[in-house]
Protein backbone atom coordinates (compact mmCIF):
# COMPACT_ATOMS: atom_id res chain seq x y z
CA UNK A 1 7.02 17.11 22.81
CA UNK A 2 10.83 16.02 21.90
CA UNK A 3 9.41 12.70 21.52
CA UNK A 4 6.93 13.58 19.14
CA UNK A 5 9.23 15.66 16.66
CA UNK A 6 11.90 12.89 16.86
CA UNK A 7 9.38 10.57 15.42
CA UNK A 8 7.94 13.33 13.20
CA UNK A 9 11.88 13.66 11.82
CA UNK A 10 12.54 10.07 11.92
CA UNK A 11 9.47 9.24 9.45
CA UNK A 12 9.98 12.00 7.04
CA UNK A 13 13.65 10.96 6.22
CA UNK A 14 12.08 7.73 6.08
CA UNK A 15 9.69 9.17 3.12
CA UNK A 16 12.03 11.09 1.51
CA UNK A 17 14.24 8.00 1.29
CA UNK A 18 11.16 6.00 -0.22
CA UNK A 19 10.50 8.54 -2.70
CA UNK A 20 13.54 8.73 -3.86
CA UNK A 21 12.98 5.27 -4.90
CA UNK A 22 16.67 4.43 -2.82
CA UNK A 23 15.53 0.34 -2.61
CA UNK A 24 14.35 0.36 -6.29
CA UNK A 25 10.92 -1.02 -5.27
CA UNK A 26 7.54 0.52 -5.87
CA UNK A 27 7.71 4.36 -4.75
CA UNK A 28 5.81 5.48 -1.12
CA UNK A 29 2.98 6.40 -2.96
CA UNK A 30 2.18 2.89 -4.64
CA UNK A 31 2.85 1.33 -0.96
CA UNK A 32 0.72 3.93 0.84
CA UNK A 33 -2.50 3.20 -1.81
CA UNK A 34 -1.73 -0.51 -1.68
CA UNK A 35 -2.08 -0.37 2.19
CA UNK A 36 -6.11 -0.45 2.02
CA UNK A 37 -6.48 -3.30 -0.48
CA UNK A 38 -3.60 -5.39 1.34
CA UNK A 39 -6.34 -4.49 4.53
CA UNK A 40 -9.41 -5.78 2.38
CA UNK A 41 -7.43 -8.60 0.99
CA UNK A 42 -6.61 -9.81 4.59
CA UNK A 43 -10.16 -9.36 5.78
CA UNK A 44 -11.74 -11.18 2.36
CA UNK A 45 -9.25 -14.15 3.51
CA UNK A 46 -7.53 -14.06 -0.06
CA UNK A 47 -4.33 -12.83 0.93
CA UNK A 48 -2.28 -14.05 3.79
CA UNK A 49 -0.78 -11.23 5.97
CA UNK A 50 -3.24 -11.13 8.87
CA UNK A 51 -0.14 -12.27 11.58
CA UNK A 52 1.90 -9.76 10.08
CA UNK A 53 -0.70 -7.03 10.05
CA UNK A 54 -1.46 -7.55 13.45
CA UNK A 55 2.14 -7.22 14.45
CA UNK A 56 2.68 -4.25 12.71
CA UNK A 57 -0.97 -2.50 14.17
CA UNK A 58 0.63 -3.97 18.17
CA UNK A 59 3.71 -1.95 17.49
CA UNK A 60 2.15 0.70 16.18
CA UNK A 61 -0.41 0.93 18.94
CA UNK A 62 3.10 0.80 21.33
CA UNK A 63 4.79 3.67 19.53
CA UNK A 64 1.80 5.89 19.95
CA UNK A 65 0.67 5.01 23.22
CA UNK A 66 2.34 7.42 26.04
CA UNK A 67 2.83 3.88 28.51
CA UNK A 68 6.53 2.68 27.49
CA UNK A 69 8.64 -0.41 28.60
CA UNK A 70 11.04 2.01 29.57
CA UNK A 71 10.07 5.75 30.04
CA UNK A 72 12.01 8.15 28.78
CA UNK A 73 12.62 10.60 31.83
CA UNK A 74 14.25 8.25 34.11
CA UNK A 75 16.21 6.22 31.63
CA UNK A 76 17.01 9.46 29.04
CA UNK A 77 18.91 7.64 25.99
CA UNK A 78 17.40 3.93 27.35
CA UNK A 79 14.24 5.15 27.14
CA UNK A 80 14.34 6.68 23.41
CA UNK A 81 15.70 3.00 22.56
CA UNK A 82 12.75 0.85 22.77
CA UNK A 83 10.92 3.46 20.36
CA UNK A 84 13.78 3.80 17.54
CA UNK A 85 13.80 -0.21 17.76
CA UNK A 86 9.74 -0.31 17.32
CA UNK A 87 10.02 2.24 14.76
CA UNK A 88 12.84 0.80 12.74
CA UNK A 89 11.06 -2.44 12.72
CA UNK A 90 7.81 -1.13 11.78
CA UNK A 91 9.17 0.96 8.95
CA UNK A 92 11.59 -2.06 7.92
CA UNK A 93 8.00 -4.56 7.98
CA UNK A 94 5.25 -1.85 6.14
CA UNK A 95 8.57 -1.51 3.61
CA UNK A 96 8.77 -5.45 3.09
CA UNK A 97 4.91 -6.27 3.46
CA UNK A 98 3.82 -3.80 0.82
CA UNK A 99 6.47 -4.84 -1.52
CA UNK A 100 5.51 -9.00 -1.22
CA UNK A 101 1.41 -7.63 -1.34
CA UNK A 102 2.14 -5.89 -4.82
CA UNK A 103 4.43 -8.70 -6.03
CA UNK A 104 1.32 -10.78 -5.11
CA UNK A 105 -1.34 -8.54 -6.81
CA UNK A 106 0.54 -8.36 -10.02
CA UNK A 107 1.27 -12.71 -10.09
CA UNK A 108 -2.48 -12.26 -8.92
CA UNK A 109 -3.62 -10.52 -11.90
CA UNK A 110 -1.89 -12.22 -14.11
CA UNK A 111 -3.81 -15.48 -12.95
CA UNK A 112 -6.55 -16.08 -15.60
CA UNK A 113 -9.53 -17.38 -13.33
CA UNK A 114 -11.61 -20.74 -14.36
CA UNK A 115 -11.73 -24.50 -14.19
CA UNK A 116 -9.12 -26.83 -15.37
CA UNK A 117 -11.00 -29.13 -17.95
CA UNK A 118 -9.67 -32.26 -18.15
């Protein structure tokens, strides 16, 4: 259960720090509703973040699963390690990944779509 509300405390100073806007980017809120369309973008094949997806759903799938490389109760502090690394680096990717799909939606948009007529 310590486990749990570390993580629990971990990710909400990671929100509040997002929606404070403390990187300048695109607030928690435009990353969280871009997350489905950078899904459906993937899947159509029109954007290219499928490697970095799946990465980010593997260590995801790690942080939640209760089977770790090293296991907390024998290792204590060793064992909390491998999960602060996996979370830092998820956070750090879903931060950067969001921020490059809505840079790419916007040059997107801007993209008038035809034929070039020669």
């Amino acid at each position: 259960m310590g486990k749990t509300l570390k993580r629990s405390a971990a990710f909400s100073a990671l929100a509040r720090a997002l929606a404070a806007g403390s990187r300048g980017g695109p607030s928690l809120g435009a990353r969280l509703a871009a997350l489905p369309r950078m899904l459906r973008a993937t899947a159509r094949g029109e954007y290219d973040g499928g490697l970095r997806l799946a990465l980010m759903t593997a260590a995801t799938a790690y942080i939640v699963s209760p089977i770790d490389l090293l296991p907390e109760i024998p290792l204590a502090v060793f064992g909390l390690a491998d999960d602060a690394v996996m979370v830092t680096w998820l956070a750090g990717s879903v931060l950067a990944e969001t921020e490059r799909f809505l840079e790419w939606e916007a040059r997107r948009s801007s993209t008038i779509p035809g034929h070039v007529v020669s």
